[in-house]
N, C-alpha and C. Protein backbone atom coordinates (compact mmCIF):
# COMPACT_ATOMS: atom_id res chain seq x y z
N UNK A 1 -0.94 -27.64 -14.13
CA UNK A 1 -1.84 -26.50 -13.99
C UNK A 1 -3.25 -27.03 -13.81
N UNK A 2 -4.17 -26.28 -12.68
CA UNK A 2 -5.10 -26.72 -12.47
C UNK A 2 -6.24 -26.49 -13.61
N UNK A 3 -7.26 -26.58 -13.63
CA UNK A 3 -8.23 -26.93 -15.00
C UNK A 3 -8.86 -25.51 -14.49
N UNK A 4 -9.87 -25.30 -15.55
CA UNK A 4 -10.53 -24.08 -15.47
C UNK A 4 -11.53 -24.50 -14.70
N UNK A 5 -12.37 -25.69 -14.81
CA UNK A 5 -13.05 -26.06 -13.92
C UNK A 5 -12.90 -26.04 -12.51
N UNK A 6 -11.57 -26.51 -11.69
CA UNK A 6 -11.29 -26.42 -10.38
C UNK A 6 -10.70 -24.99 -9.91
N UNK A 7 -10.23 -24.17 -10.81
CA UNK A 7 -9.97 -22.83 -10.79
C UNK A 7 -11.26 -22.27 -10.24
N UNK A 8 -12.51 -22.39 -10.79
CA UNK A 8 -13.31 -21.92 -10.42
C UNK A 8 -14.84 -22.64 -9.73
N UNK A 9 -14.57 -23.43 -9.54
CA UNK A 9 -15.37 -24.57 -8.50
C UNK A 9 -15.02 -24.46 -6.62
N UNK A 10 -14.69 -23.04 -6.63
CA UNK A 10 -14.91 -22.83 -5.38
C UNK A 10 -16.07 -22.39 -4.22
N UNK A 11 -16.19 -22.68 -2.99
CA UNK A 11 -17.39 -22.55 -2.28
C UNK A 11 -17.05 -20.89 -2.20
N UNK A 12 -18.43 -20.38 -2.85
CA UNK A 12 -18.56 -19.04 -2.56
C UNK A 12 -19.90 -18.23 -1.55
N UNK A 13 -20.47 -18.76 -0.84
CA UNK A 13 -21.64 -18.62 -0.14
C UNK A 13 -21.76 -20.11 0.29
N UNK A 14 -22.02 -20.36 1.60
CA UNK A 14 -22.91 -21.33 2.51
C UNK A 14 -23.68 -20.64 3.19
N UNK A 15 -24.68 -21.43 3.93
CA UNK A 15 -25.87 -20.85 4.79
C UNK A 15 -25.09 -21.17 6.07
N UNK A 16 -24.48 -22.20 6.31
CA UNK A 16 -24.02 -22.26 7.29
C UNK A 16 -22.65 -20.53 8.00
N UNK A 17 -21.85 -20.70 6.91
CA UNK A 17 -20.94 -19.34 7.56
C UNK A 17 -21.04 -17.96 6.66
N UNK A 18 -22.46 -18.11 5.51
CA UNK A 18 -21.95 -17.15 4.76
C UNK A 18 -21.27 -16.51 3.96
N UNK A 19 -20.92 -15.42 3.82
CA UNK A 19 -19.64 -15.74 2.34
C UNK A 19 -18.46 -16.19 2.71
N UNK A 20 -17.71 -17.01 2.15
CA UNK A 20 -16.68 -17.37 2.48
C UNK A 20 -15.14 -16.83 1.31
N UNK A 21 -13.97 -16.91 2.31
CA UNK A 21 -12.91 -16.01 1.54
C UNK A 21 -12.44 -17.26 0.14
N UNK A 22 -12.23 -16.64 -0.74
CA UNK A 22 -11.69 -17.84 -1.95
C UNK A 22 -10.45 -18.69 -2.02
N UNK A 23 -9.43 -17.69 -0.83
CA UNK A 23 -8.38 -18.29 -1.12
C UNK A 23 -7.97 -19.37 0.18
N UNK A 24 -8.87 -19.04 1.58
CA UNK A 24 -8.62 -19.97 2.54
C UNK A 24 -10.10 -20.73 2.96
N UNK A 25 -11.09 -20.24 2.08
CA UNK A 25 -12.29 -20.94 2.06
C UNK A 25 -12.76 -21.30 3.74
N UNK A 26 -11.94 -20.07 4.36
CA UNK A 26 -12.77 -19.81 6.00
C UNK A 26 -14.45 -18.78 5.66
N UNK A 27 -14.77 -18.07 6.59
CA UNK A 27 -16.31 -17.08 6.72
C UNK A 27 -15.27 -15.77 6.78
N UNK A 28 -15.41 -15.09 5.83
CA UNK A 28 -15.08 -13.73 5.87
C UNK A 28 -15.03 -12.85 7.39
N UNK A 29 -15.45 -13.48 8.41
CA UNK A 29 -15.44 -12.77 9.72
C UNK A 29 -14.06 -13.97 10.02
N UNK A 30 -13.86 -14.63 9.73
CA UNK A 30 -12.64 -15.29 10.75
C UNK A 30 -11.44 -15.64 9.34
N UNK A 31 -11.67 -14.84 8.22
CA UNK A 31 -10.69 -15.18 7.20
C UNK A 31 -9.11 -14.08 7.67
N UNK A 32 -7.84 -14.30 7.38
CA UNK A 32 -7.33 -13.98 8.32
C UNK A 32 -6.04 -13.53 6.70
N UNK A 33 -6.50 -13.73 5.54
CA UNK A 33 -5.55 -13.19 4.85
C UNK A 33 -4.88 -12.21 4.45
N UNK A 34 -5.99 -10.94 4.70
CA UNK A 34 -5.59 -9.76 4.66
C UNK A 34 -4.82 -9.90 5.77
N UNK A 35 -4.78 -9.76 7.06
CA UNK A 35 -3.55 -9.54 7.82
C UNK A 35 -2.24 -10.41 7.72
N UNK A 36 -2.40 -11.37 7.03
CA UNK A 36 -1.05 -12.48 7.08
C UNK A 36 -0.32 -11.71 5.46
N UNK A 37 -0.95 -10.98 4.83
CA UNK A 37 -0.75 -10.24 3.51
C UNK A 37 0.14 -9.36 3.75
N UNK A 38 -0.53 -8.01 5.00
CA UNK A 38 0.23 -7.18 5.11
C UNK A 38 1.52 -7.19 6.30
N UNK A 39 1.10 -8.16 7.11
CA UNK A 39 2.39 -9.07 7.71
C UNK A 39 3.86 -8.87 6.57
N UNK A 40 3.12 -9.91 6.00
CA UNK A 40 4.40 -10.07 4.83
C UNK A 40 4.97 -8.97 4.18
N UNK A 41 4.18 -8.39 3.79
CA UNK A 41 4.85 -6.70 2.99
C UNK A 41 5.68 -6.16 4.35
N UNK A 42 5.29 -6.07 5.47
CA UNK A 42 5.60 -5.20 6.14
C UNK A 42 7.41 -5.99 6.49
N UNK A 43 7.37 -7.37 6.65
CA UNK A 43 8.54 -8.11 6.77
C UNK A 43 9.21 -8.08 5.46
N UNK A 44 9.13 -7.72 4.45
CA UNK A 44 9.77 -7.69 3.23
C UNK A 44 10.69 -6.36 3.13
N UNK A 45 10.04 -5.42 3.76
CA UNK A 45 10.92 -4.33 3.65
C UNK A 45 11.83 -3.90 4.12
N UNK A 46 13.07 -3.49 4.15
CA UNK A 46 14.67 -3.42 4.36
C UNK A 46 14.77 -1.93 5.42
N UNK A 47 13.94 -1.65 5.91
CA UNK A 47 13.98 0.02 6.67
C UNK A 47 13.96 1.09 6.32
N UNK A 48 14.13 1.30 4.61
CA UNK A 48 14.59 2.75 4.20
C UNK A 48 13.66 2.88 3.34
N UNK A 49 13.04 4.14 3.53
CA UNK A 49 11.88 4.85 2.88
C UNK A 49 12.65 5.54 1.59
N UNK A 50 11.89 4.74 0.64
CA UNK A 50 12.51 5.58 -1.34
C UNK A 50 11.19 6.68 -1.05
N UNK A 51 11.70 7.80 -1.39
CA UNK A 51 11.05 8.95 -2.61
C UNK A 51 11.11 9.03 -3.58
N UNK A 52 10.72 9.02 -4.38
CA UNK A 52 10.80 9.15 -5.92
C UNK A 52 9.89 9.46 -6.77
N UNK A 53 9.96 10.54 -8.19
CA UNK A 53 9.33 11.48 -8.90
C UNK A 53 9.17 10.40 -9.71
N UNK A 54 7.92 10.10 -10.40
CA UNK A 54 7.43 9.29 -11.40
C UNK A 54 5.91 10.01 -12.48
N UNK A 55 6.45 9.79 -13.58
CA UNK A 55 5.21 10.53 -14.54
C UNK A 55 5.20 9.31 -15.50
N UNK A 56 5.71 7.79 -15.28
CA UNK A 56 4.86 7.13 -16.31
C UNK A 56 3.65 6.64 -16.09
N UNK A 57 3.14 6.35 -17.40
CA UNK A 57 1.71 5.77 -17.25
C UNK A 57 0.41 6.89 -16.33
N UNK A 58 0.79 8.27 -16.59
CA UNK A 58 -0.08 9.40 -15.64
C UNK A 58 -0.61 10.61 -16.51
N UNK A 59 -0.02 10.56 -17.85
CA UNK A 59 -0.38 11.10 -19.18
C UNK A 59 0.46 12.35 -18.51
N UNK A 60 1.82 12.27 -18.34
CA UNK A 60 2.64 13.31 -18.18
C UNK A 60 2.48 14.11 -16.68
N UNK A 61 2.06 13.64 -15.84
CA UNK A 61 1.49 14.64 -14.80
C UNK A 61 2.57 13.97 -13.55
N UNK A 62 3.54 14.50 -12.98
CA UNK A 62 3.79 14.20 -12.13
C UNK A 62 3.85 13.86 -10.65
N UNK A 63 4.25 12.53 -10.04
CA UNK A 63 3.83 12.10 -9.16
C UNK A 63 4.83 11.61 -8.17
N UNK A 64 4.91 12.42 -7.09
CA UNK A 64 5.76 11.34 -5.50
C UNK A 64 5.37 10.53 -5.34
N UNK A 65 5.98 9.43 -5.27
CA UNK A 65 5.88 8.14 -4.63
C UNK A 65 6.82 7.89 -3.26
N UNK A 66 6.23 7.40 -2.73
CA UNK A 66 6.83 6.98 -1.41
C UNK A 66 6.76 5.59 -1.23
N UNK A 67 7.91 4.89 -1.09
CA UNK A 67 7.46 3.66 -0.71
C UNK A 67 8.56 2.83 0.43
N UNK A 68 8.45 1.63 1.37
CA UNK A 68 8.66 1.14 2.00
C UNK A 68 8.74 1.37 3.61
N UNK A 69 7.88 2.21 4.01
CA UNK A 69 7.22 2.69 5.12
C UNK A 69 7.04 1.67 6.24
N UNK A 70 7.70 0.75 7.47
CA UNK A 70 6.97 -0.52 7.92
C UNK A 70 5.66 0.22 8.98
N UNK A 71 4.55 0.37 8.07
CA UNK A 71 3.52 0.86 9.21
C UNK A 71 2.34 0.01 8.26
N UNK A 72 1.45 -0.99 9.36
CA UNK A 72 0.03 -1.15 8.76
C UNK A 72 -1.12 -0.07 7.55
N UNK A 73 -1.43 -0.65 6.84
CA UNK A 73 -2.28 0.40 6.35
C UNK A 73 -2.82 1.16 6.72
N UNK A 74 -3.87 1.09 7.97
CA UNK A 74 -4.40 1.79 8.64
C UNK A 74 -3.61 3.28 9.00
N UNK A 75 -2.68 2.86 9.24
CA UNK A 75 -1.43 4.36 10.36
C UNK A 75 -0.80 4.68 8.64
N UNK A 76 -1.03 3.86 7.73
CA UNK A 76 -0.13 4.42 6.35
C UNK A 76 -1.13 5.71 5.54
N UNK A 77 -2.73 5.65 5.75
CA UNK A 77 -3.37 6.35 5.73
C UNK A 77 -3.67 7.49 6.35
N UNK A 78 -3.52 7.43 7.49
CA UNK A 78 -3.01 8.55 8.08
C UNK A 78 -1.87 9.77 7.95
N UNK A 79 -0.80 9.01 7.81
CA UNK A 79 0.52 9.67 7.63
C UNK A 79 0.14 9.51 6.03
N UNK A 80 -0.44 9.32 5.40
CA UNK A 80 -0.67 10.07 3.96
C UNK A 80 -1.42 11.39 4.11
N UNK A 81 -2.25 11.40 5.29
CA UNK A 81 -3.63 12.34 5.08
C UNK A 81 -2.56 13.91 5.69
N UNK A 82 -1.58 13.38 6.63
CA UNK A 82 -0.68 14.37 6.96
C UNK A 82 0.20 15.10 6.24
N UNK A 83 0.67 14.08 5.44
CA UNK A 83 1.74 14.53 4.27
C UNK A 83 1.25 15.45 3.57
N UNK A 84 -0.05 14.95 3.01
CA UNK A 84 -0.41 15.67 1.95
C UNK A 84 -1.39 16.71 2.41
N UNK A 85 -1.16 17.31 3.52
CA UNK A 85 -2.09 18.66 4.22
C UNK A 85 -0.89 19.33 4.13
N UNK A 86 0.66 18.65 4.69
CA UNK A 86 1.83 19.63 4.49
C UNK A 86 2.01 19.89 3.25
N UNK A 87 1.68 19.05 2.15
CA UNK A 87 2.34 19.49 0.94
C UNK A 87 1.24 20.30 0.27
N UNK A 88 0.21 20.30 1.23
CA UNK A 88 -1.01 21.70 0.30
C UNK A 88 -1.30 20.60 -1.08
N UNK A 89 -1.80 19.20 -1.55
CA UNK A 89 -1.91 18.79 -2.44
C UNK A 89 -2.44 17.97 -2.27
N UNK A 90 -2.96 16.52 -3.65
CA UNK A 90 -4.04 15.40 -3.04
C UNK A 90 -3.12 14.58 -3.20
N UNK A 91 -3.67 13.33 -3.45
CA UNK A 91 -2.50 11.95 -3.26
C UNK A 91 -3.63 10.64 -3.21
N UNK A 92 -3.40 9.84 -3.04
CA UNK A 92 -3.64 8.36 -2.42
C UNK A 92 -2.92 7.12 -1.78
N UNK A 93 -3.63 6.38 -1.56
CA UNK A 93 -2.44 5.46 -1.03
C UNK A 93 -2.57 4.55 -1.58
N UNK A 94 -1.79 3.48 -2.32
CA UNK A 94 -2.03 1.98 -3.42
C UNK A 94 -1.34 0.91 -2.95
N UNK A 95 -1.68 0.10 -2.31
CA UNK A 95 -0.81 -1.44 -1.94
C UNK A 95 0.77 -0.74 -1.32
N UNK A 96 0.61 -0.35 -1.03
CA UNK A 96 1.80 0.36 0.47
C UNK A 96 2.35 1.18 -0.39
N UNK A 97 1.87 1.80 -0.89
CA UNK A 97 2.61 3.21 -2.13
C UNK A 97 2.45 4.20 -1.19
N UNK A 98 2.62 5.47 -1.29
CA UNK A 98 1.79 6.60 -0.93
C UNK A 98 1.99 7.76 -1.93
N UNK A 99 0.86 7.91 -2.87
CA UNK A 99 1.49 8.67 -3.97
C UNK A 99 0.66 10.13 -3.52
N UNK A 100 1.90 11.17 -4.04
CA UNK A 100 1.66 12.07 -3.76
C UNK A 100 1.51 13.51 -5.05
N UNK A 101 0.25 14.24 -5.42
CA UNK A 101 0.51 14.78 -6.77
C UNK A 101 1.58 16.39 -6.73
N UNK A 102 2.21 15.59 -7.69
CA UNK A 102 3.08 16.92 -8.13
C UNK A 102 4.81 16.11 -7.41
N UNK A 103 5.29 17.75 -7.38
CA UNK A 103 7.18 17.30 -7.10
C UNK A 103 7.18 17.78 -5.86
N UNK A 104 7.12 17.25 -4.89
CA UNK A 104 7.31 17.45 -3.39
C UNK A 104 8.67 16.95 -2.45
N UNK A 105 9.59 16.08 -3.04
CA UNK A 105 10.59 15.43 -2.96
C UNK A 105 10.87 16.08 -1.52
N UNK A 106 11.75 16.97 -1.58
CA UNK A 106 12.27 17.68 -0.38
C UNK A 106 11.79 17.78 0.80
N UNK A 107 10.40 18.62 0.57
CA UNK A 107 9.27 18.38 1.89
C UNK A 107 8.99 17.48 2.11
N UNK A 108 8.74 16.25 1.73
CA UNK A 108 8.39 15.15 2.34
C UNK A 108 9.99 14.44 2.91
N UNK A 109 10.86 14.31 2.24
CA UNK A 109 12.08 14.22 2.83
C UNK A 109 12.24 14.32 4.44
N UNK A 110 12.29 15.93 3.90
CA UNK A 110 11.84 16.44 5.86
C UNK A 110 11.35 16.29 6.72
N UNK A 111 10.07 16.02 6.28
CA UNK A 111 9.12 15.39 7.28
C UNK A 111 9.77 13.56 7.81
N UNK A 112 9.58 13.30 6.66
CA UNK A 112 9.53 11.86 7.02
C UNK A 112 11.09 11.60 8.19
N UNK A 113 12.35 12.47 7.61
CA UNK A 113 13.39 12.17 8.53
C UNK A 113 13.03 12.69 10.03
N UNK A 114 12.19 13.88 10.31
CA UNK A 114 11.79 14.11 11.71
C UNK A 114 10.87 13.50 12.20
N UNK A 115 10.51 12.59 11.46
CA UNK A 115 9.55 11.43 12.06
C UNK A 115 10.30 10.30 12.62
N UNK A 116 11.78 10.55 12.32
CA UNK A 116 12.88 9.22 12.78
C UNK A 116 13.01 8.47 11.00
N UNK A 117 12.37 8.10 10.53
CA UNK A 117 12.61 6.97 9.36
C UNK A 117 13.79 7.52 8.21
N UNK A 118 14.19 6.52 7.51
CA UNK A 118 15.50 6.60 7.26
C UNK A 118 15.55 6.94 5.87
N UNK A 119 15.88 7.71 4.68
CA UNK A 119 15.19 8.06 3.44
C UNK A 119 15.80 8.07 2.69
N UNK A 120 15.63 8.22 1.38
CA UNK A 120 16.18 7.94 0.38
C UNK A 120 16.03 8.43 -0.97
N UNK A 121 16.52 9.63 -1.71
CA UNK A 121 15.80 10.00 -3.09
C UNK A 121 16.30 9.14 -4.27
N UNK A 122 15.07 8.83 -4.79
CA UNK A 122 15.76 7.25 -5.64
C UNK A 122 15.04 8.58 -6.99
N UNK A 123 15.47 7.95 -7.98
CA UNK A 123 14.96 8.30 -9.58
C UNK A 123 15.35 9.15 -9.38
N UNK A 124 14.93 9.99 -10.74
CA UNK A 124 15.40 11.18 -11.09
C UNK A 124 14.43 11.86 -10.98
């Protein structure tokens, strides 16, 4: 294990490129991790979109989750901003989640299968 010292003895500002990213220590204009990040999520996922009702950790308030969608964040934000105009409700989107407030299961179901993608009601 590396020391606390080299843990954090990284170049964080030069004059030459400016801030630079921590983990490939390129210039934040040519750092390239965020896309090799969501590359990977997007190759990790098996095709089938879970739904599923979740109220832990929300102080009882229930919540749709959607997850395994293969679309960039960008277009995953979108098709959140859609969902949740059909479901008349708010939501967000978290590291390729798309949570949605309240029990919407069904309607989003619908939607998402006439969009083509392949679905799935997981939990209870």
């Amino acid at each position: 294990m590396a020391s606390l010292r080299d843990q954090l003895g990284g170049l964080v500002y030069s004059t030459e490129q400016g801030k630079t990213c921590p983990s490939c220590r390129e210039s934040i204009d040519h750092c390239r991790c965020e896309d090799t990040s969501e590359q990977a999520r997007i190759a990790d996922l098996d095709g089938i979109v879970r739904i599923r009702r979740e109220t832990s950790g929300r102080k009882g308030k229930g919540v749709t989750t959607i997850s395994g969608i293969p679309i960039p964040n960008a277009e995953l934000k979108t098709l959140a901003k859609s969902l949740k105009k059909r479901c008349g409700t708010g939501g967000a989107v978290k590291d390729g989640i798309i949570e949605i407030q309240g029990d919407h299961r069904e309607t989003l179901q619908q939607a998402l299968t006439s969009l083509g993608y392949q679905v799935k009601l997981a939990g209870g």
